[in-house]
C-alpha atoms as a PDB file:
ATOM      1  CA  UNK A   1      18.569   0.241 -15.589  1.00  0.00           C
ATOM      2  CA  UNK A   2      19.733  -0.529 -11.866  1.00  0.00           C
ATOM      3  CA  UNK A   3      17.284  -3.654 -10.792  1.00  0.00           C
ATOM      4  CA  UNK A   4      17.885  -5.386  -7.324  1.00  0.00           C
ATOM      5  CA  UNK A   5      16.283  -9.264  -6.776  1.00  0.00           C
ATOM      6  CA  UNK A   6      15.536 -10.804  -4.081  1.00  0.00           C
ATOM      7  CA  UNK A   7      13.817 -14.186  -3.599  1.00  0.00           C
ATOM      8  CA  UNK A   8      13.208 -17.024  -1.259  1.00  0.00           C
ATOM      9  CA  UNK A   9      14.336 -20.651  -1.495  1.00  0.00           C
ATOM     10  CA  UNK A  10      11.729 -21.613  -3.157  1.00  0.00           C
ATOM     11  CA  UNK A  11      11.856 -19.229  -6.185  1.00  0.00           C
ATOM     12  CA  UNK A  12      15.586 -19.508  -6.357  1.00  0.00           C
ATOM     13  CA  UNK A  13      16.166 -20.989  -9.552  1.00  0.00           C
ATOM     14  CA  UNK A  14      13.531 -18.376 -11.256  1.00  0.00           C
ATOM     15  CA  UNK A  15      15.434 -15.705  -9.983  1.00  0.00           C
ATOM     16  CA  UNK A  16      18.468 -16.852 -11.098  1.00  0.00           C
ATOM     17  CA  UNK A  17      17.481 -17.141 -14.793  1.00  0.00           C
ATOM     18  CA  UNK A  18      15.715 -13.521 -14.396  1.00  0.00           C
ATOM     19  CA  UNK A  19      19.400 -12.140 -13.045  1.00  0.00           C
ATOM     20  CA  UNK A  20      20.873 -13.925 -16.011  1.00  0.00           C
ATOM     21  CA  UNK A  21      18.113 -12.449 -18.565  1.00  0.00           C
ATOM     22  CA  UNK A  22      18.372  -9.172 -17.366  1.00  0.00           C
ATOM     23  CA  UNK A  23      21.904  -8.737 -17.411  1.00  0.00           C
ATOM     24  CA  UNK A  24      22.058 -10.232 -20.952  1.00  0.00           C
ATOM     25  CA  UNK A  25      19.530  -7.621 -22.022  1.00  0.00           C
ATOM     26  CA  UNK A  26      22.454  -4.963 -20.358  1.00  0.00           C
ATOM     27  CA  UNK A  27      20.490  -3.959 -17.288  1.00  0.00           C
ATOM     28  CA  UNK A  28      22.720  -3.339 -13.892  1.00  0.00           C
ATOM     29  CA  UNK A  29      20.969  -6.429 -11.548  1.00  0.00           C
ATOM     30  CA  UNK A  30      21.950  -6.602  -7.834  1.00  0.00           C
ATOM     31  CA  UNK A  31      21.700  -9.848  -6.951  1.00  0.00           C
ATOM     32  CA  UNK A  32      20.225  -9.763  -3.059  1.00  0.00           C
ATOM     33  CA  UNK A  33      20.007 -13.433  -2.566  1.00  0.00           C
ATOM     34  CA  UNK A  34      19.330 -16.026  -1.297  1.00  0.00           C
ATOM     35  CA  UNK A  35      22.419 -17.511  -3.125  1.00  0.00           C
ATOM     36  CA  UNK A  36      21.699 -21.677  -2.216  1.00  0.00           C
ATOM     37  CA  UNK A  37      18.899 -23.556  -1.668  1.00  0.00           C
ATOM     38  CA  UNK A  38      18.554 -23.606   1.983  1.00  0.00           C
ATOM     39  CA  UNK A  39      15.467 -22.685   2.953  1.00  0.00           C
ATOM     40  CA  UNK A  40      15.143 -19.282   4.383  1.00  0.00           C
ATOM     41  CA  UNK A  41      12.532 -16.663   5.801  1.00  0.00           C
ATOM     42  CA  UNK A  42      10.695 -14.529   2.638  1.00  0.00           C
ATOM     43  CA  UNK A  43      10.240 -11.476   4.728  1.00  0.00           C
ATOM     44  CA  UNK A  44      13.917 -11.383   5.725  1.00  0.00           C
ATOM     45  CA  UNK A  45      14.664 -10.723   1.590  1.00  0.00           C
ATOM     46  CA  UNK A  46      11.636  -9.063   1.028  1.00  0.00           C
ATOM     47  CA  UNK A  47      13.104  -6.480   3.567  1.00  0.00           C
ATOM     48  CA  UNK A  48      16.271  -6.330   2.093  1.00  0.00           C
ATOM     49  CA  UNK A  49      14.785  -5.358  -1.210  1.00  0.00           C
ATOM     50  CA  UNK A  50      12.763  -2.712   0.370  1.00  0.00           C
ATOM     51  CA  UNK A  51      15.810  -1.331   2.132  1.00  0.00           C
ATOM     52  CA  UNK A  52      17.780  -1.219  -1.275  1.00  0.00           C
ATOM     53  CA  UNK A  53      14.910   0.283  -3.107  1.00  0.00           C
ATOM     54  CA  UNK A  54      14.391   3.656  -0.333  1.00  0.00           C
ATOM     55  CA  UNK A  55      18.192   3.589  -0.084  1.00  0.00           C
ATOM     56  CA  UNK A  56      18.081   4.078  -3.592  1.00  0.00           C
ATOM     57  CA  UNK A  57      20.403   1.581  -4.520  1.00  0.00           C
ATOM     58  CA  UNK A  58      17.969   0.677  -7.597  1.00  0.00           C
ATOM     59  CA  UNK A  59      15.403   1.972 -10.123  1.00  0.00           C
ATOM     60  CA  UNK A  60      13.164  -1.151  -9.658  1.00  0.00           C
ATOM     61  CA  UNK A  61      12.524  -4.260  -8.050  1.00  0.00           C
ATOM     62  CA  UNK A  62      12.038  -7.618  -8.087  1.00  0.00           C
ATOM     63  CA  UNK A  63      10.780  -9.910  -5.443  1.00  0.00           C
ATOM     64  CA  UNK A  64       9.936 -13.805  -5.429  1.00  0.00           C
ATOM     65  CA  UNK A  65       8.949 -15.910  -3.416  1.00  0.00           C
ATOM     66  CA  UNK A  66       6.488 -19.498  -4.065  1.00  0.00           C
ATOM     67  CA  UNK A  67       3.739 -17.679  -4.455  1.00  0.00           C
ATOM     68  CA  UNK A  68       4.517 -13.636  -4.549  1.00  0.00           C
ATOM     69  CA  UNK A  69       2.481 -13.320  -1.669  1.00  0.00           C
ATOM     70  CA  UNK A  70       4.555 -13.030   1.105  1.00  0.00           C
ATOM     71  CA  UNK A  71       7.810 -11.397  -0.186  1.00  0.00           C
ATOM     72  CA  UNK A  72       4.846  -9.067  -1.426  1.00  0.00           C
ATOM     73  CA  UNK A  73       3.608  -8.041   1.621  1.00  0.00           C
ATOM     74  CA  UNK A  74       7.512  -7.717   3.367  1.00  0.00           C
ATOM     75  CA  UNK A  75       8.340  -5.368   0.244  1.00  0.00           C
ATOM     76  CA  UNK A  76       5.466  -3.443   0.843  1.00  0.00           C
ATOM     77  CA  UNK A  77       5.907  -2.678   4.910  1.00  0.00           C
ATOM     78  CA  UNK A  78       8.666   0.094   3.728  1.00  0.00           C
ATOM     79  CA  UNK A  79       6.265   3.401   2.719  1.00  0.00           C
ATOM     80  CA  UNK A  80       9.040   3.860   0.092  1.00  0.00           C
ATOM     81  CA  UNK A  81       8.239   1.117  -2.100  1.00  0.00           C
ATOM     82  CA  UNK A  82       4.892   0.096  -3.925  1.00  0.00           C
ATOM     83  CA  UNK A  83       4.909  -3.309  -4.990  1.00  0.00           C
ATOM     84  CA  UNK A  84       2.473  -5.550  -7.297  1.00  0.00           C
ATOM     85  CA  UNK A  85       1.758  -8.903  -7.322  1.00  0.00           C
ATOM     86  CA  UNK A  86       1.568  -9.997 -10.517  1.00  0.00           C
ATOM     87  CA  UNK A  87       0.845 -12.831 -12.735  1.00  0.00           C
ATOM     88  CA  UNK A  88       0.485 -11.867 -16.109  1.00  0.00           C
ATOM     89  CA  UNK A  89       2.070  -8.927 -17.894  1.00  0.00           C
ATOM     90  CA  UNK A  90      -1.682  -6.059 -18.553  1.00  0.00           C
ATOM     91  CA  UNK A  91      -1.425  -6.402 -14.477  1.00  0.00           C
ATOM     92  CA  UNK A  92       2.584  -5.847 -14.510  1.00  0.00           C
ATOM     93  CA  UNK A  93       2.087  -2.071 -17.346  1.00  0.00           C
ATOM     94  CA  UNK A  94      -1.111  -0.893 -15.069  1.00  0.00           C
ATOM     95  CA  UNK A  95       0.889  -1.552 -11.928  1.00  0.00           C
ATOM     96  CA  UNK A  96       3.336   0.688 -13.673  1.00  0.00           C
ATOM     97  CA  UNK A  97       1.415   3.282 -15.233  1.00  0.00           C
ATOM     98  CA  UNK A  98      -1.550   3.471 -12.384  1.00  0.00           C
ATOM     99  CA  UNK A  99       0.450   2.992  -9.244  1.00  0.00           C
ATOM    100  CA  UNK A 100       3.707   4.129 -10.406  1.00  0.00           C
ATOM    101  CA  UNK A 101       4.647   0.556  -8.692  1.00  0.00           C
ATOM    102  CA  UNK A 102       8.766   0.551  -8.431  1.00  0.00           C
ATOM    103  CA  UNK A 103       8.888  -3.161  -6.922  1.00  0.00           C
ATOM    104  CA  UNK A 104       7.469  -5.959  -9.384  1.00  0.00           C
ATOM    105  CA  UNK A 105       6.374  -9.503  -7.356  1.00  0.00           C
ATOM    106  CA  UNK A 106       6.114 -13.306  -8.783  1.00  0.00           C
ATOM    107  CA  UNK A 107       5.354 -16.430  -7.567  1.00  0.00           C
ATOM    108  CA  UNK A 108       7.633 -19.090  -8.918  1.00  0.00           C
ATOM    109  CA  UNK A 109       5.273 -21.804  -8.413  1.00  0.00           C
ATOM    110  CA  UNK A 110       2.165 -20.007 -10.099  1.00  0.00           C
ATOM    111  CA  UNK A 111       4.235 -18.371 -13.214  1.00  0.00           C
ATOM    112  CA  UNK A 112       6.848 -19.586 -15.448  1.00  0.00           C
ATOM    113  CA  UNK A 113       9.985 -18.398 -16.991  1.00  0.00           C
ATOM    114  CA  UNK A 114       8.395 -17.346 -20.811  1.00  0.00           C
ATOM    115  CA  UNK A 115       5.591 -15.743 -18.576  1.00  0.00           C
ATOM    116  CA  UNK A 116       7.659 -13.757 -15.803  1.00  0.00           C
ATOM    117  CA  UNK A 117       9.603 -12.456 -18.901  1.00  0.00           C
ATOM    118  CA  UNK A 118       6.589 -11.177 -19.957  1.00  0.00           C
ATOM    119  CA  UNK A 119       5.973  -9.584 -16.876  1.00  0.00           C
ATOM    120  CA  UNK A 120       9.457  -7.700 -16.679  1.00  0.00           C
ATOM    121  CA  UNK A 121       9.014  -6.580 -20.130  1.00  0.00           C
ATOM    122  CA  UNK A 122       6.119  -4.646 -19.029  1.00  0.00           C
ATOM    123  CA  UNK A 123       6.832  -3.298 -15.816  1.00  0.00           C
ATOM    124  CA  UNK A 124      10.194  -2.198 -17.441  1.00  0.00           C
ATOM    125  CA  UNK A 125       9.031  -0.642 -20.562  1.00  0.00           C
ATOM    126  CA  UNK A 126       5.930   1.302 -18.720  1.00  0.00           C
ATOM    127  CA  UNK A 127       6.299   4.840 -17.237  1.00  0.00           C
ATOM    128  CA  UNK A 128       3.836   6.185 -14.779  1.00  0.00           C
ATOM    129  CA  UNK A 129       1.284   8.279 -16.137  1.00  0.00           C
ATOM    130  CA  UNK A 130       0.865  10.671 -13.913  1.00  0.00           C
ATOM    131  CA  UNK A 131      -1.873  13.212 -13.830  1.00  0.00           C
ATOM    132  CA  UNK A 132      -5.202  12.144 -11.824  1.00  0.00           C
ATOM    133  CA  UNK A 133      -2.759   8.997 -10.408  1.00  0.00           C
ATOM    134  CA  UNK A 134      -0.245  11.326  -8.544  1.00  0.00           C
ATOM    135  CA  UNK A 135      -2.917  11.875  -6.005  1.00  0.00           C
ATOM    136  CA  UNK A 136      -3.492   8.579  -5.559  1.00  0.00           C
ATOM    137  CA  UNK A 137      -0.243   7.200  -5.043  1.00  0.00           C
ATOM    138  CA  UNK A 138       1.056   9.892  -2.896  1.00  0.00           C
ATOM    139  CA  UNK A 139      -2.060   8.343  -0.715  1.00  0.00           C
ATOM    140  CA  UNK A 140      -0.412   4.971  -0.749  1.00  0.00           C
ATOM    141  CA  UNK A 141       2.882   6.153   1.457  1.00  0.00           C
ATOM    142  CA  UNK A 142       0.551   8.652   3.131  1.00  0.00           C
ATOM    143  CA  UNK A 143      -2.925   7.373   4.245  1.00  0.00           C
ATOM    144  CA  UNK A 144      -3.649  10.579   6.022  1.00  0.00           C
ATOM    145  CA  UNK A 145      -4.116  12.380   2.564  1.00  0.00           C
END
């Protein structure tokens, strides 16, 4: 599967063992950065995951950031992309199957590596289920509906 990552400074060194996990596992990750520690501005990588995902550049998503928050809400000013903040993986399948979410977000400070593993497992592995939710989310890029 194509997955692109994006993180902060803060949540740099989870991302880079979820680029390294994923591509072990034989998924196609694009790396969006930040690639050092400096600190940087979450919405100006949450943006550039957004951007990749409508470009369709990528299947899914990843965003970081401290807490998930922030990146979350960046990700989720681009009506092409529905991302969940998550922090445990039932939240990461529903966000999958309910909302047909294509963008998964962490925080690095609130969830650890076994645990954010967990998390990508799920969203991964779930499809969307469709039926009465394709109303719904078609509302979510659409609030006129």
């Amino acid at each position: 599967m194509r997955i692109a990552i994006a993180s902060d400074h803060a949540a740099l060194a989870l991302k880079a063992d979820l680029v390294q996990w994923l591509g072990d596992l034989g998924h196609d990750v694009a790396d969006l950065g930040p690639y050092n520690g400096d600190s940087v501005d979450y919405p100006d990588y949450g943006y550039k995951l957004a951007s990749a995902m409508a470009a369709g550049e990528a299947e899914r998503g990843i965003a970081l950031c401290g807490s998930g928050i922030g990146i979350s809400i960046a990700v989720n000013r681009n009506p092409a992309v529905r991302c969940a903040l998550v922090g445990e993986p039932l939240s990461a399948k529903l966000a999958r199957e309910h909302n047909d979410a294509n963008v998964l977000a962490m925080g690095a400070r609130l969830t650890g590596l076994d645990m954010a593993k967990a998390c990508v497992e799920a969203f991964l592995a779930t499809p969307f289920a469709g039926d009465r939710h394709v109303r719904r989310v078609s509302k979510l890029s659409n609030p006129a509906l």
